[in-house]
C-alpha atoms as a PDB file:
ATOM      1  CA  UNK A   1      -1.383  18.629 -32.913  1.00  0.00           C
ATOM      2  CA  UNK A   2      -2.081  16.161 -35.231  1.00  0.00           C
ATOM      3  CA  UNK A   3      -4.451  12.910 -35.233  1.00  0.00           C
ATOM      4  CA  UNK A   4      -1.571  10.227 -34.986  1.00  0.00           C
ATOM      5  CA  UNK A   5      -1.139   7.963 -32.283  1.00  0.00           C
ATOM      6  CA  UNK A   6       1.711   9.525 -30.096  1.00  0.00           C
ATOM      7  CA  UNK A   7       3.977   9.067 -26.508  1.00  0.00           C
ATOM      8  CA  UNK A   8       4.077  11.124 -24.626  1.00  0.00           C
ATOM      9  CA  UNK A   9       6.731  12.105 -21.425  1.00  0.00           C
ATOM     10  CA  UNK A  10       5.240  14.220 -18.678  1.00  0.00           C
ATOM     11  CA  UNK A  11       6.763  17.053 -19.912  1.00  0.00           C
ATOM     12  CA  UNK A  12       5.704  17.056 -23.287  1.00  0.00           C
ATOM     13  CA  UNK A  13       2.015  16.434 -22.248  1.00  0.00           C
ATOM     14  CA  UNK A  14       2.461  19.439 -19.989  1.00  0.00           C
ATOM     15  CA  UNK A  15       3.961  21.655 -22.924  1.00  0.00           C
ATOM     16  CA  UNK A  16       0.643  20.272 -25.638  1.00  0.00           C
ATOM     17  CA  UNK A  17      -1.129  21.522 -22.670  1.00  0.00           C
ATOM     18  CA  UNK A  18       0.034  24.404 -22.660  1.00  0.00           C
ATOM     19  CA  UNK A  19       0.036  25.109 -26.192  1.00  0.00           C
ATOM     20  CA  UNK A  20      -3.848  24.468 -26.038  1.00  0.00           C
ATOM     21  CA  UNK A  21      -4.453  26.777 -23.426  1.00  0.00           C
ATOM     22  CA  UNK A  22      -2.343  29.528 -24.717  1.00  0.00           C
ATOM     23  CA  UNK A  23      -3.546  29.641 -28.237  1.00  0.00           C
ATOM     24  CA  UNK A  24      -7.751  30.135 -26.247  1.00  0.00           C
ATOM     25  CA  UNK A  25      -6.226  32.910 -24.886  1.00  0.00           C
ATOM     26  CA  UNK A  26      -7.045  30.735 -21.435  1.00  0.00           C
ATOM     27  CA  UNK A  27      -4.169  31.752 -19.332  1.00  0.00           C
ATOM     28  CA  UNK A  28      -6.044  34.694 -17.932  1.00  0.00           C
ATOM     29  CA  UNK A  29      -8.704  31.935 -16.111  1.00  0.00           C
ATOM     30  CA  UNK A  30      -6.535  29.459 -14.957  1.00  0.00           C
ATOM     31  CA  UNK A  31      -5.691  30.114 -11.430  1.00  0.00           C
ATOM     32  CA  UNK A  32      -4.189  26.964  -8.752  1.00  0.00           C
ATOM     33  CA  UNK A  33      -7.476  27.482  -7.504  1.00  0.00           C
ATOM     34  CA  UNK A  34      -9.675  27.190 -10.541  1.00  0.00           C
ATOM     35  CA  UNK A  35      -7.332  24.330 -12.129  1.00  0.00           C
ATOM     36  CA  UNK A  36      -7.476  22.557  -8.663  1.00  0.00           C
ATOM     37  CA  UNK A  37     -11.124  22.468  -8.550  1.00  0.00           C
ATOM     38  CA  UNK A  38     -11.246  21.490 -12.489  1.00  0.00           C
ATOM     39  CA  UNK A  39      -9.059  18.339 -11.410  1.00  0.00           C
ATOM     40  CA  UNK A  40     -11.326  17.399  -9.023  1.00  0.00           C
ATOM     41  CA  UNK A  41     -14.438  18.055 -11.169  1.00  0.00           C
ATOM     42  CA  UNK A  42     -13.345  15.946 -13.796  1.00  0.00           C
ATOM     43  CA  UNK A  43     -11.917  13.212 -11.311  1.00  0.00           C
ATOM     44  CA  UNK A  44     -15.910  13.336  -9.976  1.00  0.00           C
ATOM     45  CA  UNK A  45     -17.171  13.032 -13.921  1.00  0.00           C
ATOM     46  CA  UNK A  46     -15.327   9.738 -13.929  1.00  0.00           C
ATOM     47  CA  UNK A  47     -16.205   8.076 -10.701  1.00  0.00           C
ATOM     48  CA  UNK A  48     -19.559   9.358 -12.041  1.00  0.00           C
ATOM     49  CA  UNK A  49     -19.625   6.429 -14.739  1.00  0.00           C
ATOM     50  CA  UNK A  50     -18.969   3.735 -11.797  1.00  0.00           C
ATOM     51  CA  UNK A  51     -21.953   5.612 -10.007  1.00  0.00           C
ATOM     52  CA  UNK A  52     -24.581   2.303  -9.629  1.00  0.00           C
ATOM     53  CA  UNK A  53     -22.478  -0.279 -11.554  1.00  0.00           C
ATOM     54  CA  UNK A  54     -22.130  -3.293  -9.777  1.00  0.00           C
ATOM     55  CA  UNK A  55     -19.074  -3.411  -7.782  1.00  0.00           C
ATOM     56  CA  UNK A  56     -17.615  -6.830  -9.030  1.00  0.00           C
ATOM     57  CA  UNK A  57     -17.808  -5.027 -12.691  1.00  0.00           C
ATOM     58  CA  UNK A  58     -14.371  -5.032 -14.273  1.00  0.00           C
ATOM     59  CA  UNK A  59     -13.458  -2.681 -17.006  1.00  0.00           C
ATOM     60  CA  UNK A  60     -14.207  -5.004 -19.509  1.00  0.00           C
ATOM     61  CA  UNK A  61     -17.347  -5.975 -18.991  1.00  0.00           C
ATOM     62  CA  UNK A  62     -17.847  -2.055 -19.840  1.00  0.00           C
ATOM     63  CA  UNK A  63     -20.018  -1.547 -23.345  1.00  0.00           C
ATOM     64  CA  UNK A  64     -17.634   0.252 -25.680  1.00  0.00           C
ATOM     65  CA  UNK A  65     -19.298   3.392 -25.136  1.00  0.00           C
ATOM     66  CA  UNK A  66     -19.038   3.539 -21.489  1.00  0.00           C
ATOM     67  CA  UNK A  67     -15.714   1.985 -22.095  1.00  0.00           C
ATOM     68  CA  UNK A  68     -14.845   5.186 -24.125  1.00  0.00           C
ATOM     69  CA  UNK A  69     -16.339   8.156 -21.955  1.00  0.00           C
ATOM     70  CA  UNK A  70     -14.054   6.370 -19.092  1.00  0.00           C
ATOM     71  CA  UNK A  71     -10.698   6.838 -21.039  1.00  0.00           C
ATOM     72  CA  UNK A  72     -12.286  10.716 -22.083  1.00  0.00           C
ATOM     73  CA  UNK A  73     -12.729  11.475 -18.288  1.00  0.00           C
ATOM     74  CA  UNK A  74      -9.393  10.110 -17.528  1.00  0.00           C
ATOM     75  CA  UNK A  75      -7.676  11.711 -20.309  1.00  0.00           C
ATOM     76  CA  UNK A  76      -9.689  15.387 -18.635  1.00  0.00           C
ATOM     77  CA  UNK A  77      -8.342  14.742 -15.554  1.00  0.00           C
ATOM     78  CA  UNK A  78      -5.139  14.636 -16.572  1.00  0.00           C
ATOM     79  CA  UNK A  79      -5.418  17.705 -18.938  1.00  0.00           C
ATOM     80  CA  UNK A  80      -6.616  19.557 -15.947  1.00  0.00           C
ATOM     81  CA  UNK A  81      -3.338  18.162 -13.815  1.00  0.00           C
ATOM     82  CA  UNK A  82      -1.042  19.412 -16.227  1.00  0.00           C
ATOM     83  CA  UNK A  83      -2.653  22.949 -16.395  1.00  0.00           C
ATOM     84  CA  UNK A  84      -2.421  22.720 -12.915  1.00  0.00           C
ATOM     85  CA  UNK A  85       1.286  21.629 -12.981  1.00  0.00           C
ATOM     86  CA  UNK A  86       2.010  24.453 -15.398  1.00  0.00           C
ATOM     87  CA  UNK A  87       0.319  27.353 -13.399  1.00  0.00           C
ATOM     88  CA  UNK A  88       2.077  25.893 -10.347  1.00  0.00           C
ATOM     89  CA  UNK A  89       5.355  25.750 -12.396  1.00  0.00           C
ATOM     90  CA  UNK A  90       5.447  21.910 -10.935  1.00  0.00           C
ATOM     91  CA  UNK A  91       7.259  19.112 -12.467  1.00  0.00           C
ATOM     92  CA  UNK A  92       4.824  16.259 -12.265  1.00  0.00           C
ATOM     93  CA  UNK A  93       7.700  13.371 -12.885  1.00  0.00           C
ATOM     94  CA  UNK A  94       9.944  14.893 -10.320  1.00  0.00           C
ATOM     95  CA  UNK A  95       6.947  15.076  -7.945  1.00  0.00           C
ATOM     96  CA  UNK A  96       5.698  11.876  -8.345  1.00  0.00           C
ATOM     97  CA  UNK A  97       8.702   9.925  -8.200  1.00  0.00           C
ATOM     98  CA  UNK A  98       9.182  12.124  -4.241  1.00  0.00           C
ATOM     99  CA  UNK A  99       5.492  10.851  -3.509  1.00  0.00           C
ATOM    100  CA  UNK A 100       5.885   7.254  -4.209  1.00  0.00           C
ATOM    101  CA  UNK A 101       9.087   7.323  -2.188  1.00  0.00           C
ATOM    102  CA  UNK A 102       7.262   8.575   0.359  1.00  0.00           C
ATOM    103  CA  UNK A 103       4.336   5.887  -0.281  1.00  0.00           C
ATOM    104  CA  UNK A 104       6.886   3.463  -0.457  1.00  0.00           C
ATOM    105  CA  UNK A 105       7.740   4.095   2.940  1.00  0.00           C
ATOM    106  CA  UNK A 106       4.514   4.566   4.343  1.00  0.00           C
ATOM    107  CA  UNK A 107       3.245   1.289   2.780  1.00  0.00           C
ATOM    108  CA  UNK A 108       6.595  -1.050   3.228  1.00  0.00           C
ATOM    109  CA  UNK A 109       5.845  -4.722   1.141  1.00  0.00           C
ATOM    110  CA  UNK A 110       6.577  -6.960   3.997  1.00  0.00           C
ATOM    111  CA  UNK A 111       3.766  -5.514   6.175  1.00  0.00           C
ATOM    112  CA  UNK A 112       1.179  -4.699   3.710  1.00  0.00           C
ATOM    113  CA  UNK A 113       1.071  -6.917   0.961  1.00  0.00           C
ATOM    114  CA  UNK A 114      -2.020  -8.195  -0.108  1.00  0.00           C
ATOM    115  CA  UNK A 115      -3.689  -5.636   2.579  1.00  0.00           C
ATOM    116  CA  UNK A 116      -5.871  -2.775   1.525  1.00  0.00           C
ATOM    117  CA  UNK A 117      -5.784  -1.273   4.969  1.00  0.00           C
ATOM    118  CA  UNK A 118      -4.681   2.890   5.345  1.00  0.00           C
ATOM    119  CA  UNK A 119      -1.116   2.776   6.408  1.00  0.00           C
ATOM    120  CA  UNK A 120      -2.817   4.373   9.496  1.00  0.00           C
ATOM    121  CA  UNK A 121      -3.673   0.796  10.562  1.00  0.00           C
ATOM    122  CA  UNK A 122      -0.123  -0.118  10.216  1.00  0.00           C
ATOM    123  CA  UNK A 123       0.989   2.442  12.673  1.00  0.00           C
ATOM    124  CA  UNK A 124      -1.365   1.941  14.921  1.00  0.00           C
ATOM    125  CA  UNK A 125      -0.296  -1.968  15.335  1.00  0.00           C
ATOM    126  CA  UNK A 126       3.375  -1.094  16.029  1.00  0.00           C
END
């Protein structure tokens, strides 16, 4: 992989992953249940950098340092997803265009818009 600035589709990310992986020699420690707990340990080293910030901060009032571990720890967590998704043999796209359906429907505009509530509110009030 080279330094440039690239796009990339699910899939390709998926396959860079798994180029990286392969040429460590890595396979033979990623398990669904190693790669699932890596996802979650790197989703917890991001909310980490939020840990005692004031609430109302946005991401711009973030020094350029902070600014840049946040877009490392997202860019781990998503490294770690598409190990996972390779292990699992998973396509990512195809599975999250099935979840937001299913959001979609569990979270319909004309009742929650502008709401933050848990769609378990929702059900609760029909």
């Amino acid at each position: 992989m080279t330094n440039k600035k690239i796009d990339l589709s699910l899939q390709q990310a998926k396959k860079c992953v798994a180029e990286f992986v392969r040429e460590r020699d890595w396979n033979q420690f990623h398990t669904p249940k190693d790669l699932a707990m890596a996802v979650s340990i790197e989703a917890n080293e991001l909310l980490e950098l939020f840990l005692w910030k004031k609430q109302s901060l946005a991401f711009n009032d973030f020094d350029e340092q902070t600014k840049e571990n946040i877009s490392d720890e997202m860019a781990d967590v998503f490294h770690a997803l598409c190990a996972f998704a390779n292990v699992c043999n998973l396509d990512l796209s195809k599975a999250f265009e099935k979840k937001l359906e299913k959001t979609k429907k569990k979270y319909p505009v004309a009742r929650v818009k502008g709401k933050a509530d848990k769609y378990t509110t929702y059900l609760k009030n029909e």
